[in-house]
C-alpha atoms as a PDB file:
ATOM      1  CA  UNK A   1     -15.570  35.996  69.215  1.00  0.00           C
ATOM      2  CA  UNK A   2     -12.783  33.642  68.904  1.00  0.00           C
ATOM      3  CA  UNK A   3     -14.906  30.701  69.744  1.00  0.00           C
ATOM      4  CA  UNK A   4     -17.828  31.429  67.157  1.00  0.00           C
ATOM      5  CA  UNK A   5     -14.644  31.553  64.711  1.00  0.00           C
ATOM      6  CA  UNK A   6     -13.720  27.999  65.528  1.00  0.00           C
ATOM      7  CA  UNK A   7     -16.945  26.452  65.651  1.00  0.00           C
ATOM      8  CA  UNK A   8     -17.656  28.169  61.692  1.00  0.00           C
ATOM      9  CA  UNK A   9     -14.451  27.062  60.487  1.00  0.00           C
ATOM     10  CA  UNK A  10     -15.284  23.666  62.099  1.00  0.00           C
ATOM     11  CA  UNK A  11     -18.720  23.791  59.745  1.00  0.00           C
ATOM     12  CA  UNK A  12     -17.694  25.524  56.787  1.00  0.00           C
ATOM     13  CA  UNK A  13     -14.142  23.291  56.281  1.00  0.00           C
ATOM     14  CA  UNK A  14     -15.483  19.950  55.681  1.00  0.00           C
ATOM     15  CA  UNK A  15     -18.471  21.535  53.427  1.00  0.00           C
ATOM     16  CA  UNK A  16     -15.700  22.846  51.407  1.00  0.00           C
ATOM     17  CA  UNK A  17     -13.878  19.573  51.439  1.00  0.00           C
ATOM     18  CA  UNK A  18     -16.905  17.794  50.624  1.00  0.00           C
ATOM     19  CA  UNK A  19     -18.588  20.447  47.462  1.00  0.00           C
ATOM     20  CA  UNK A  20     -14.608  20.002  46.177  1.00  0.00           C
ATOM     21  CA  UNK A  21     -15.038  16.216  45.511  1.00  0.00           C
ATOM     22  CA  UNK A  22     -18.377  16.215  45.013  1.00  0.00           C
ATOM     23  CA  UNK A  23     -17.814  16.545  41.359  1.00  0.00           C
ATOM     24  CA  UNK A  24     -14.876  14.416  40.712  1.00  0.00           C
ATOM     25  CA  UNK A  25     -15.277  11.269  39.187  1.00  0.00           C
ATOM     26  CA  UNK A  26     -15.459   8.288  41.527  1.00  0.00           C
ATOM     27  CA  UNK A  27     -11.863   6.433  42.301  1.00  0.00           C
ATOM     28  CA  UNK A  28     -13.420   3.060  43.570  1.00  0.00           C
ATOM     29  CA  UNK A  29     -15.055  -0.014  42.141  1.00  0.00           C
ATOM     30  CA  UNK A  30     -18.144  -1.244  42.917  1.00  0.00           C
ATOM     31  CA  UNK A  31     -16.358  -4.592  43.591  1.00  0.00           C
ATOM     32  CA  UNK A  32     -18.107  -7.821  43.050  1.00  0.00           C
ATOM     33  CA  UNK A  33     -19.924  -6.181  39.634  1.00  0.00           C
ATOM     34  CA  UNK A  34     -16.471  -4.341  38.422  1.00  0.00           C
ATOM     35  CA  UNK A  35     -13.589  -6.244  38.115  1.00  0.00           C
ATOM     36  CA  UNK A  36     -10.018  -4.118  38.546  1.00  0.00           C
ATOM     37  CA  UNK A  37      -7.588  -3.989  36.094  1.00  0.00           C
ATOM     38  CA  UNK A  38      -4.780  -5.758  36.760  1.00  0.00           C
ATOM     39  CA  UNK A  39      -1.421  -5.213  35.607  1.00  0.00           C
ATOM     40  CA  UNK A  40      -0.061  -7.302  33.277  1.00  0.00           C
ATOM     41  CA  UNK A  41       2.844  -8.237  36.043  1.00  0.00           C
ATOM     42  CA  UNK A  42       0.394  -9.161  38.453  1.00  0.00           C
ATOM     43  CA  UNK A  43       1.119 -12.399  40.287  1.00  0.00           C
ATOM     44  CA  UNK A  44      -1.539 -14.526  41.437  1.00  0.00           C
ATOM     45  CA  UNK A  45      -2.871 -18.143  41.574  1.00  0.00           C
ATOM     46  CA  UNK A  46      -0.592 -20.360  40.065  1.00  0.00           C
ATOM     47  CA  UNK A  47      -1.383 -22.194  37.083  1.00  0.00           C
ATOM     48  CA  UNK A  48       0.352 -25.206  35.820  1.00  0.00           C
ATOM     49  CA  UNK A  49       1.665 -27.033  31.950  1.00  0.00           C
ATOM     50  CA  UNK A  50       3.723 -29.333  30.792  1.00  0.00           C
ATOM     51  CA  UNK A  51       5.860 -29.521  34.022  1.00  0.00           C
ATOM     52  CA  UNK A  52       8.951 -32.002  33.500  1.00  0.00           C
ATOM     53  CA  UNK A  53       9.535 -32.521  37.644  1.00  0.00           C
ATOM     54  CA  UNK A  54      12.760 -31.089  37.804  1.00  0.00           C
ATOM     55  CA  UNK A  55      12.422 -29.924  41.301  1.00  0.00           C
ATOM     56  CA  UNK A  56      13.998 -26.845  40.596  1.00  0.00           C
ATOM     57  CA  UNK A  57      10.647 -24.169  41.501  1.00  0.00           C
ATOM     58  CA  UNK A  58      10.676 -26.481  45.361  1.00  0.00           C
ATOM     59  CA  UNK A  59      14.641 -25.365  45.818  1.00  0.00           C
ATOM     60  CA  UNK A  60      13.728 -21.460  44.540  1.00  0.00           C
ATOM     61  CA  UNK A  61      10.421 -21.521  46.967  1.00  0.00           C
ATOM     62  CA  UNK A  62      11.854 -19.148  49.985  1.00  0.00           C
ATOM     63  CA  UNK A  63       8.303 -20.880  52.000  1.00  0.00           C
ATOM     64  CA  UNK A  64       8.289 -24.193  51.198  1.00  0.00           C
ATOM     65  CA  UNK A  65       4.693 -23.704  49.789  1.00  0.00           C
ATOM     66  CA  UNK A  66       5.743 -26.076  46.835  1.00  0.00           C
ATOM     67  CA  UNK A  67       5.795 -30.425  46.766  1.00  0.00           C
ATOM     68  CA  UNK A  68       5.930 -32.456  44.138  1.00  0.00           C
ATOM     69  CA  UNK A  69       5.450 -36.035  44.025  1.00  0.00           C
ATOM     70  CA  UNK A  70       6.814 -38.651  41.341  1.00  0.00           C
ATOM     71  CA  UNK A  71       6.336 -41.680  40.371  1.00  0.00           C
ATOM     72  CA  UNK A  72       9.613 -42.160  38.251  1.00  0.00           C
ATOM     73  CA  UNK A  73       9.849 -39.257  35.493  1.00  0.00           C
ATOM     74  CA  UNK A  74       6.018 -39.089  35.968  1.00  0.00           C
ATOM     75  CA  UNK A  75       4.907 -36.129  38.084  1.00  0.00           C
ATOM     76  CA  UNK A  76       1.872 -37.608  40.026  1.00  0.00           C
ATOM     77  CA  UNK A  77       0.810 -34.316  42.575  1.00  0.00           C
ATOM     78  CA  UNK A  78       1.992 -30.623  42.300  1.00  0.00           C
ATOM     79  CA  UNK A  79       0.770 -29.205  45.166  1.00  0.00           C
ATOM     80  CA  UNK A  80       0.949 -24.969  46.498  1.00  0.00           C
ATOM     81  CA  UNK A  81      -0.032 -24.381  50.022  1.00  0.00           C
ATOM     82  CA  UNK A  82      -1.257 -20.411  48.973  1.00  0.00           C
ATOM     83  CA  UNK A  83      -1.407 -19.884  52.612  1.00  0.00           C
ATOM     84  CA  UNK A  84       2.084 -19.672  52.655  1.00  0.00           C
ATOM     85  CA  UNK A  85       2.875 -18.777  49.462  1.00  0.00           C
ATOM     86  CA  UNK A  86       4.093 -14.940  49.599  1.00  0.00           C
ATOM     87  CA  UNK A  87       3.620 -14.814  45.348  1.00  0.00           C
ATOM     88  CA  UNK A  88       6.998 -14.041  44.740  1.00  0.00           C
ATOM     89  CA  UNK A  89       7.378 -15.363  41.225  1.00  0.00           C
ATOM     90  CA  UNK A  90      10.653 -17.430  42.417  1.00  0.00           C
ATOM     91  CA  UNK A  91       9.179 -20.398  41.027  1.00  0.00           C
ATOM     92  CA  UNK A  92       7.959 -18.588  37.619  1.00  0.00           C
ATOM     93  CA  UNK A  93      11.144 -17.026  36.872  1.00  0.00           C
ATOM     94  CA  UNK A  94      13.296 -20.174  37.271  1.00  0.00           C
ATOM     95  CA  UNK A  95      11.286 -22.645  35.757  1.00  0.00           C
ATOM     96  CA  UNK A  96      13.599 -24.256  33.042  1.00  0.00           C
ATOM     97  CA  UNK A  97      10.652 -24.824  30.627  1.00  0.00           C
ATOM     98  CA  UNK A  98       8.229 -21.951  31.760  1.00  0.00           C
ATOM     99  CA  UNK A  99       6.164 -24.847  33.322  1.00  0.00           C
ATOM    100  CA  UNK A 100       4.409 -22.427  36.107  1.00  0.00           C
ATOM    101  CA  UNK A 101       2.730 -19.083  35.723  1.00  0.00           C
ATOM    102  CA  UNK A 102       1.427 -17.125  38.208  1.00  0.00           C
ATOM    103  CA  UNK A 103      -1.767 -16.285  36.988  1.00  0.00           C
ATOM    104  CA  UNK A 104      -4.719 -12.913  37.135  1.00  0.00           C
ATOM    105  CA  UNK A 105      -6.941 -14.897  39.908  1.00  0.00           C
ATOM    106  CA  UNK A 106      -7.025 -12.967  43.155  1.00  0.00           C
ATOM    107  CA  UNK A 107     -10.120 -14.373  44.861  1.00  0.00           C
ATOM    108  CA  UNK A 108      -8.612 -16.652  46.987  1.00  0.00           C
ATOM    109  CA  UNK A 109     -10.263 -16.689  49.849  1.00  0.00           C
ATOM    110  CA  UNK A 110     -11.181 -19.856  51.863  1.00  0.00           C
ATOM    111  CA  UNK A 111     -12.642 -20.727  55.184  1.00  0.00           C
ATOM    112  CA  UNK A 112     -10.472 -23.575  56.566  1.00  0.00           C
ATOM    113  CA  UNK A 113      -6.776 -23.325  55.851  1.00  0.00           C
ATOM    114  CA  UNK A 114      -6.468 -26.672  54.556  1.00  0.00           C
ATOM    115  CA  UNK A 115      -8.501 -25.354  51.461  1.00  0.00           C
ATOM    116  CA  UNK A 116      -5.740 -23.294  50.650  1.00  0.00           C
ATOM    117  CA  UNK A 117      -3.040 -26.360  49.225  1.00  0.00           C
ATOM    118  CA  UNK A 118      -3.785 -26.819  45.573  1.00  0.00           C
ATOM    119  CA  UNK A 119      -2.957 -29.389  43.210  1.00  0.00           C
ATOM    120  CA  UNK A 120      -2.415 -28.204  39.917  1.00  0.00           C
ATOM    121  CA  UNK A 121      -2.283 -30.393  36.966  1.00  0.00           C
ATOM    122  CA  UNK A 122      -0.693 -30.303  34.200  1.00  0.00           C
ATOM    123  CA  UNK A 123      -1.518 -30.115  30.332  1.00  0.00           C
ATOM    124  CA  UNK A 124       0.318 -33.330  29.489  1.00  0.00           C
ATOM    125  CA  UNK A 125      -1.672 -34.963  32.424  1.00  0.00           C
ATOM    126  CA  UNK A 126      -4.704 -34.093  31.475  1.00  0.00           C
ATOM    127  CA  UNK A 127      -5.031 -35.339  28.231  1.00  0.00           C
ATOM    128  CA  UNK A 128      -3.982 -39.120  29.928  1.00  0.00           C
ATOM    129  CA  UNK A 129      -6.869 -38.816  31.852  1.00  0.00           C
END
């Protein structure tokens, strides 16, 4: 008698678990058609203006992900290495002249690791070009 118990609770528990959400609206996304909605503190991929070179986001990087190259005043290459970025913000919050944002992309996937450095230009560089 105890064993018929068991195996009707076994069948009748999950029915009960599955009638209860049966009716509750759905909680995920169909992903690639619905986008999420991000919160507007959400760090992603880094974007890039009017940087002056100052060097200061490279000292604030705790992982190095950061290089800049000059030629004089001129910044020639900002490059991120996002597979080693963690996203802190480091380099957002103590930009001197809010040069670097960290932006709403989060499809960042790549193949080869090497695809994952970035250069970023910036605003005043593009119009030179």
């Amino acid at each position: 008698m105890n064993s018929i118990f068991n195996i009707l609770k076994g069948i009748i528990t999950p029915l009960i678990t599955v009638l209860k959400h049966l009716f509750k609206p759905a909680i995920t996304l169909q992903y690639p058609e619905e986008k999420p909605n991000l919160p507007k503190n959400f760090r992603g991929c880094h974007t890039l203006k009017n940087c002056i070179g100052c060097g200061i986001c490279i000292q604030s990087c705790p992982c190095r992900a950061i290089s800049i190259t000059k030629d004089g005043n001129k910044v020639v290459s900002y490059k991120i290495d996002l597979g080693r970025c963690m996203f802190c913000g480091n380099c957002q919050y103590y930009c001197p002249v809010n040069a670097i944002h960290l932006g709403e992309k989060f499809e960042l996937a790549k193949e080869n690791r090497s695809d994952l450095v970035i250069e970023l230009v910036s605003n005043e560089q593009k119009g030179e070009n």
